[in-house]
PDB file of N, CA and C in Angstrom:
ATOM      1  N   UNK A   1       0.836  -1.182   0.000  1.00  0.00           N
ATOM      2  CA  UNK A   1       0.000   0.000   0.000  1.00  0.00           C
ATOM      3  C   UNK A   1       0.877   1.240   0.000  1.00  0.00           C
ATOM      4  N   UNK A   2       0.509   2.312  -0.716  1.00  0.00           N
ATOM      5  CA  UNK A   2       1.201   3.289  -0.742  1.00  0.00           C
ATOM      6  C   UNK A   2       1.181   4.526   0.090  1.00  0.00           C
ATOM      7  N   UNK A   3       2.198   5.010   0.704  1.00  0.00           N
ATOM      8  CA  UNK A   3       1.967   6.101   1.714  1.00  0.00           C
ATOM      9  C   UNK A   3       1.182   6.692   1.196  1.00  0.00           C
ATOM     10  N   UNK A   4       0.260   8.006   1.916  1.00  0.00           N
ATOM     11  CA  UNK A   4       0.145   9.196   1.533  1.00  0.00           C
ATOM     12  C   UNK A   4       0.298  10.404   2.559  1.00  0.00           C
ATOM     13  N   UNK A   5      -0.081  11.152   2.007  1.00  0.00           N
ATOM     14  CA  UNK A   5      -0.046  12.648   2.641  1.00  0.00           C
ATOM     15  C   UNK A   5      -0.044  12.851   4.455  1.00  0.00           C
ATOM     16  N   UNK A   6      -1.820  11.905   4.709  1.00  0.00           N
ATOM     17  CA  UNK A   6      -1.671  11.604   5.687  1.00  0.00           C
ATOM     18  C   UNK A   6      -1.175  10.456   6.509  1.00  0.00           C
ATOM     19  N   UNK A   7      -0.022   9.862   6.303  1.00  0.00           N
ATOM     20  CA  UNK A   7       0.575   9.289   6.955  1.00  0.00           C
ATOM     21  C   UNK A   7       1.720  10.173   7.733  1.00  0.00           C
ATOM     22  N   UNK A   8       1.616  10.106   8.985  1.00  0.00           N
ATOM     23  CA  UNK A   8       2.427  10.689   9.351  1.00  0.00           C
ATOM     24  C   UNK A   8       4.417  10.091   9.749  1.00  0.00           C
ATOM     25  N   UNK A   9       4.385   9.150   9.604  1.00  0.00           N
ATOM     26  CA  UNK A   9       5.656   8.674   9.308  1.00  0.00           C
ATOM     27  C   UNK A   9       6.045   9.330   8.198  1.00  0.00           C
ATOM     28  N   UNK A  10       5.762   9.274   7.048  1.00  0.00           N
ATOM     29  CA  UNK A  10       6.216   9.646   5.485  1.00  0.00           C
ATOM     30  C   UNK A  10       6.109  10.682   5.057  1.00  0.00           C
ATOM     31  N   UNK A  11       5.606  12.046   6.588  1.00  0.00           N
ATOM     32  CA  UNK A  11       5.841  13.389   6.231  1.00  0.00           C
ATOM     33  C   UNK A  11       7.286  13.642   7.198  1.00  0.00           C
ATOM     34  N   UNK A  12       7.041  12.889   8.126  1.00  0.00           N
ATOM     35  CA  UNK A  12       8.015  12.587   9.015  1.00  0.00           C
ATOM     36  C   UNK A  12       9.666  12.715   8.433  1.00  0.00           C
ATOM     37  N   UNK A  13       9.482  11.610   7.240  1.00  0.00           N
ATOM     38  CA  UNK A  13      10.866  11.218   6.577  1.00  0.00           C
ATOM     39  C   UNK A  13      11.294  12.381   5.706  1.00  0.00           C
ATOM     40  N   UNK A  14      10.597  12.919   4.999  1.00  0.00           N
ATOM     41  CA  UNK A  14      11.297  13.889   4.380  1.00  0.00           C
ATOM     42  C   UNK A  14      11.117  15.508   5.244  1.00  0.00           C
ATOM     43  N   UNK A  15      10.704  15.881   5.652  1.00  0.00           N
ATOM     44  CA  UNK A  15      10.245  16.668   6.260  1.00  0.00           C
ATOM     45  C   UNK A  15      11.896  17.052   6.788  1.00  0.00           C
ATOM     46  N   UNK A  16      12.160  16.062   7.617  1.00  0.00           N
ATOM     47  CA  UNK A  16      13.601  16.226   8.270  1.00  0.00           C
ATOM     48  C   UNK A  16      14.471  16.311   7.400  1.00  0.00           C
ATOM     49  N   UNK A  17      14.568  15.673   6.471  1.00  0.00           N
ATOM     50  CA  UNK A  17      15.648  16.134   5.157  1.00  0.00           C
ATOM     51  C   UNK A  17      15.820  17.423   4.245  1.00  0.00           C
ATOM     52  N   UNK A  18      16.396  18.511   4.333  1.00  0.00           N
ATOM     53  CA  UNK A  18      16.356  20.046   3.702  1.00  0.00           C
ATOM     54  C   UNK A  18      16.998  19.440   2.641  1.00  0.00           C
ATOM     55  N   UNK A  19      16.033  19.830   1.742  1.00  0.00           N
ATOM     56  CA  UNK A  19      16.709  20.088   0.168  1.00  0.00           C
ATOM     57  C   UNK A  19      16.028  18.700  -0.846  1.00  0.00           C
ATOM     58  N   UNK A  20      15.064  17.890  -0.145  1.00  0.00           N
ATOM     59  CA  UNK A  20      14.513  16.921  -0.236  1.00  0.00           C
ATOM     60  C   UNK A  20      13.035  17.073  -0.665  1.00  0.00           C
ATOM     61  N   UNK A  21      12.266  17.619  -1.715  1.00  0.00           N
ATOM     62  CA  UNK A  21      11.316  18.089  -2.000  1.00  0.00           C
ATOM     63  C   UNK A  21      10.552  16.822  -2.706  1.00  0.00           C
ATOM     64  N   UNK A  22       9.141  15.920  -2.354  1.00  0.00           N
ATOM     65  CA  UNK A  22       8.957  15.189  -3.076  1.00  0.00           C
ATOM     66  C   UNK A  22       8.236  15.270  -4.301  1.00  0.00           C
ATOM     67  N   UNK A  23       7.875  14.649  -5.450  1.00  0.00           N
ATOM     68  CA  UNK A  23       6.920  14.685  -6.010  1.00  0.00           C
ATOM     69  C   UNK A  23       5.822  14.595  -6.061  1.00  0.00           C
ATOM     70  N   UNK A  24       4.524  14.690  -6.211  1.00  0.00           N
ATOM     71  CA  UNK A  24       3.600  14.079  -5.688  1.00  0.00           C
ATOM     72  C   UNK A  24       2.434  14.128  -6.911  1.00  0.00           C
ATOM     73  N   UNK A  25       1.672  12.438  -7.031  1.00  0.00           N
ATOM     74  CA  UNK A  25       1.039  11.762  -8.219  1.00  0.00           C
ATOM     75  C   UNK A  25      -0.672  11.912  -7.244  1.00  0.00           C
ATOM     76  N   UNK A  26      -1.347  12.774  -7.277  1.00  0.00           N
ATOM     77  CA  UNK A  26      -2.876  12.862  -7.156  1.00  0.00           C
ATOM     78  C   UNK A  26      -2.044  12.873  -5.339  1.00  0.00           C
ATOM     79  N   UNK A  27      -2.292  12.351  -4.369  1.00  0.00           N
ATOM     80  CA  UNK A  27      -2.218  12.290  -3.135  1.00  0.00           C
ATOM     81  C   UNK A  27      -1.116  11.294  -2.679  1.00  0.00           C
ATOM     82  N   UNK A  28      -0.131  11.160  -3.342  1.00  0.00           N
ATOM     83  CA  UNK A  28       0.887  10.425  -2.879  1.00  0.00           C
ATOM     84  C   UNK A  28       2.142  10.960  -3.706  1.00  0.00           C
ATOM     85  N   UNK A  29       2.942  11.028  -2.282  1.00  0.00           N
ATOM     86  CA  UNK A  29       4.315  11.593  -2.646  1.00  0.00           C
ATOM     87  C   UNK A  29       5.382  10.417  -2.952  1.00  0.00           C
ATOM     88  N   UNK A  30       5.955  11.123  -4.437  1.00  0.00           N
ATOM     89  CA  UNK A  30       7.309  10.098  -4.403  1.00  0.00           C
ATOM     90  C   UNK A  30       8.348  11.172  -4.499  1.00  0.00           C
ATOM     91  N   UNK A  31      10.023  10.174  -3.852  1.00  0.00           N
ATOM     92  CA  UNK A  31      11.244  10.619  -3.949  1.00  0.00           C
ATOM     93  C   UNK A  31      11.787   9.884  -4.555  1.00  0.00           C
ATOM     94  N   UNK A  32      12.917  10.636  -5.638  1.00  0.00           N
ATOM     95  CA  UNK A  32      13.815   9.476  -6.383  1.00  0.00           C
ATOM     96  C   UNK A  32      14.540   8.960  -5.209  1.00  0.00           C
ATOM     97  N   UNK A  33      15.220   7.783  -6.167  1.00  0.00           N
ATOM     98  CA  UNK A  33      15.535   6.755  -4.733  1.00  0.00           C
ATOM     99  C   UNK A  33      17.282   7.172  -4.832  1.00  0.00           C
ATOM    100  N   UNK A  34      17.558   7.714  -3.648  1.00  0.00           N
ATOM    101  CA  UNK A  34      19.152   8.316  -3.448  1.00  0.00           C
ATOM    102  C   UNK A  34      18.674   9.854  -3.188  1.00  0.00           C
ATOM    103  N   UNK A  35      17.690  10.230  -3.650  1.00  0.00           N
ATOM    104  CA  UNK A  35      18.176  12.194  -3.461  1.00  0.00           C
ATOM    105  C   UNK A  35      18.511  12.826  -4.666  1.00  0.00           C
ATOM    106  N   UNK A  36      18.763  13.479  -4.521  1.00  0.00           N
ATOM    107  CA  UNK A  36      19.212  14.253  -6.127  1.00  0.00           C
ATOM    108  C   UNK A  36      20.555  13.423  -6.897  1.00  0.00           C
ATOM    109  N   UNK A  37      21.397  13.009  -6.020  1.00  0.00           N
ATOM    110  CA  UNK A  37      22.421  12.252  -6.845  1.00  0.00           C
ATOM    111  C   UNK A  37      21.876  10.984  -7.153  1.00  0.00           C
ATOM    112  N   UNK A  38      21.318  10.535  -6.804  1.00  0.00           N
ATOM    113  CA  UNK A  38      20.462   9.082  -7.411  1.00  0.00           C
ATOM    114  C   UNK A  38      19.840   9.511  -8.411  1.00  0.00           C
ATOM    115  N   UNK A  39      19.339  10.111  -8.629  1.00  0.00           N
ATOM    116  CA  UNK A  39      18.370  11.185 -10.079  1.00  0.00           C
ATOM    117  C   UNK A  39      19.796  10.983 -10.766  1.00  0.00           C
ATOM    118  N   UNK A  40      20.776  12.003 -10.576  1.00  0.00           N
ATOM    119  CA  UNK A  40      21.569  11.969 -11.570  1.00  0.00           C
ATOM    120  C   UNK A  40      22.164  10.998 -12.233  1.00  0.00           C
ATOM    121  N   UNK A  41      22.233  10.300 -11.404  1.00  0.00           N
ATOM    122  CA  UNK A  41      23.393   9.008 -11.954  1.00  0.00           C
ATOM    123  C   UNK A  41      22.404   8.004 -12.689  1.00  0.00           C
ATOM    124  N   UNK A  42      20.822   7.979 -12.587  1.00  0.00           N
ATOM    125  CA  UNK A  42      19.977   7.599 -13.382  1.00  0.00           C
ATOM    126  C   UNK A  42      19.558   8.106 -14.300  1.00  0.00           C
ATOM    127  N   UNK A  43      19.718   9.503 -14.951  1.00  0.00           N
ATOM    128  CA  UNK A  43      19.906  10.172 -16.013  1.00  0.00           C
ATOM    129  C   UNK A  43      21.159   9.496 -16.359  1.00  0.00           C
ATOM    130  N   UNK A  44      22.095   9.726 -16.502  1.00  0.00           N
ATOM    131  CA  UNK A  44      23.771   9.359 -16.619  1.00  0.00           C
ATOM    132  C   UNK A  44      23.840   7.458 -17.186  1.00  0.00           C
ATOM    133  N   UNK A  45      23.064   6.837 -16.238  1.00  0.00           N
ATOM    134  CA  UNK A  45      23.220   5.256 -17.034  1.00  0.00           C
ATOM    135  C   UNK A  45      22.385   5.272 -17.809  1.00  0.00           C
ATOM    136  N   UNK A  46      21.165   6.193 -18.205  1.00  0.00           N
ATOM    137  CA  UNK A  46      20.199   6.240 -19.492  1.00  0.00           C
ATOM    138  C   UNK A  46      20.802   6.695 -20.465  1.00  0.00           C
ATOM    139  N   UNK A  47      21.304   7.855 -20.392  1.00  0.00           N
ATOM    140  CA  UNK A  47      22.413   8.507 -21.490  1.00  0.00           C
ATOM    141  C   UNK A  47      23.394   7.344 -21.809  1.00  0.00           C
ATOM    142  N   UNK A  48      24.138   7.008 -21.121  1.00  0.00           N
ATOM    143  CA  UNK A  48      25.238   5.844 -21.563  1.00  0.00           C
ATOM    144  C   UNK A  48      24.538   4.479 -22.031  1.00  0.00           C
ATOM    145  N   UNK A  49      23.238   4.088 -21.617  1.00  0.00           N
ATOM    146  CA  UNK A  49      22.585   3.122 -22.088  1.00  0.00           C
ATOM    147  C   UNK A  49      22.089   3.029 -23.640  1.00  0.00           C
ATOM    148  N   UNK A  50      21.562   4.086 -23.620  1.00  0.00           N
ATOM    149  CA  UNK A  50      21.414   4.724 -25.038  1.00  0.00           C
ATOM    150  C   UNK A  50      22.036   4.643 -25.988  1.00  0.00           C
ATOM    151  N   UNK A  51      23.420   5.422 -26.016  1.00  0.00           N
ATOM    152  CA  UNK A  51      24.358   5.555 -26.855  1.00  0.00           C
ATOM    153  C   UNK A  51      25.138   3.984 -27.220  1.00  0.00           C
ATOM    154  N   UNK A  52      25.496   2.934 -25.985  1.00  0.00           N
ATOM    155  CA  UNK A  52      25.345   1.435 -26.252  1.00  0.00           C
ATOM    156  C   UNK A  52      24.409   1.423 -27.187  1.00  0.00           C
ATOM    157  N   UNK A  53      23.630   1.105 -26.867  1.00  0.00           N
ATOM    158  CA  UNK A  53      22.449   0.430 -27.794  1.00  0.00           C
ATOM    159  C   UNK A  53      22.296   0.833 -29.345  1.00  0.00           C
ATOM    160  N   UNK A  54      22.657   1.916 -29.436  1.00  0.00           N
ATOM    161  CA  UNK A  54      22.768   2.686 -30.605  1.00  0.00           C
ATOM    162  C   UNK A  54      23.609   2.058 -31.635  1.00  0.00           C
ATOM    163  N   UNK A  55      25.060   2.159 -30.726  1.00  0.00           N
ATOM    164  CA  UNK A  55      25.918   1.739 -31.542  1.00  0.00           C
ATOM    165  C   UNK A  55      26.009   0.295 -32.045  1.00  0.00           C
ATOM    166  N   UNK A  56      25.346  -1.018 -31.211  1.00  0.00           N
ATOM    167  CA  UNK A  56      25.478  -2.021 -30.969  1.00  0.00           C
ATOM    168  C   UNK A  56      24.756  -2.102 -32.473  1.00  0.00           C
ATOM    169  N   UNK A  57      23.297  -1.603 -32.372  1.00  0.00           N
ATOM    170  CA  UNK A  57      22.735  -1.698 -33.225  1.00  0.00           C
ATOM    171  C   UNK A  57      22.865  -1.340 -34.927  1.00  0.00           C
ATOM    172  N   UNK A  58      23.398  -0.166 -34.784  1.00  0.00           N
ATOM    173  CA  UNK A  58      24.064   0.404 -35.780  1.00  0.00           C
ATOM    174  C   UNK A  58      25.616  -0.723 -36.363  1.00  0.00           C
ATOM    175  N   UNK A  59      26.264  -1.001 -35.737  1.00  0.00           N
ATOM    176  CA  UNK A  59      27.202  -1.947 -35.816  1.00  0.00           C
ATOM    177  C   UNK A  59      26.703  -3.595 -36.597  1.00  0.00           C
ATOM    178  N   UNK A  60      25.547  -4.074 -35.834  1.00  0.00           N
ATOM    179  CA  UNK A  60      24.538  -5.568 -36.191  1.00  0.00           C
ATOM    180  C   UNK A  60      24.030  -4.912 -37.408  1.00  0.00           C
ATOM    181  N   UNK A  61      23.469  -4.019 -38.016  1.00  0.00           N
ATOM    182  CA  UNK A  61      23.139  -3.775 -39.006  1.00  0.00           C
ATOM    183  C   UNK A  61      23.824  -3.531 -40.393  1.00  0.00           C
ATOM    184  N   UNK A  62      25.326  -3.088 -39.871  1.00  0.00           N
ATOM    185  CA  UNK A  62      26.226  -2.984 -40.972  1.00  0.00           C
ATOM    186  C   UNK A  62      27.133  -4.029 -41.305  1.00  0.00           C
ATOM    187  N   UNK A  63      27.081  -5.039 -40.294  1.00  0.00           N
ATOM    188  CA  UNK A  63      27.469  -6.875 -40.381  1.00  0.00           C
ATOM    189  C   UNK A  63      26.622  -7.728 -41.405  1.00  0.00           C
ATOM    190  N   UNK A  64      25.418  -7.096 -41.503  1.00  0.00           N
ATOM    191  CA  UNK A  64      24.048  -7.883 -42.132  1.00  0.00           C
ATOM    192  C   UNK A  64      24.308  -7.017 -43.671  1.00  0.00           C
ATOM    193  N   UNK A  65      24.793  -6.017 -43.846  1.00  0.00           N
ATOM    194  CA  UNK A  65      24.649  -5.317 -44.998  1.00  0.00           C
ATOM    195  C   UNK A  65      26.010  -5.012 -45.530  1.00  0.00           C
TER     196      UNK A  65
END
């Protein structure tokens, strides 16, 4: 079950954390998981995931042709 608003543990948790702002989907708050550097470094393996895949693909295609 998913926290919400009124749970008071889970205003509890961020509340105490400055600089920790959550998101929030209709009445339930989410945080990326880490904080802002967890955000980043999950931008960062999407970008590098990407560009893999790209090339991999681009590469399998010019083997076939």
């Amino acid at each position: 079950m998913a926290r919400t608003l009124s749970d008071p543990r889970w205003r509890q948790s961020w509340e105490t954390r400055p600089g920790v702002v959550p998101m929030r989907i209709g009445n339930t708050e989410i945080r990326p998981l880490g904080g802002g550097p967890g955000c980043l470094a999950m931008i960062l393996v999407s970008v590098v995931g990407s560009i893999l895949l790209t090339l991999l693909l681009n590469l399998g295609l010019l083997a076939l042709g």
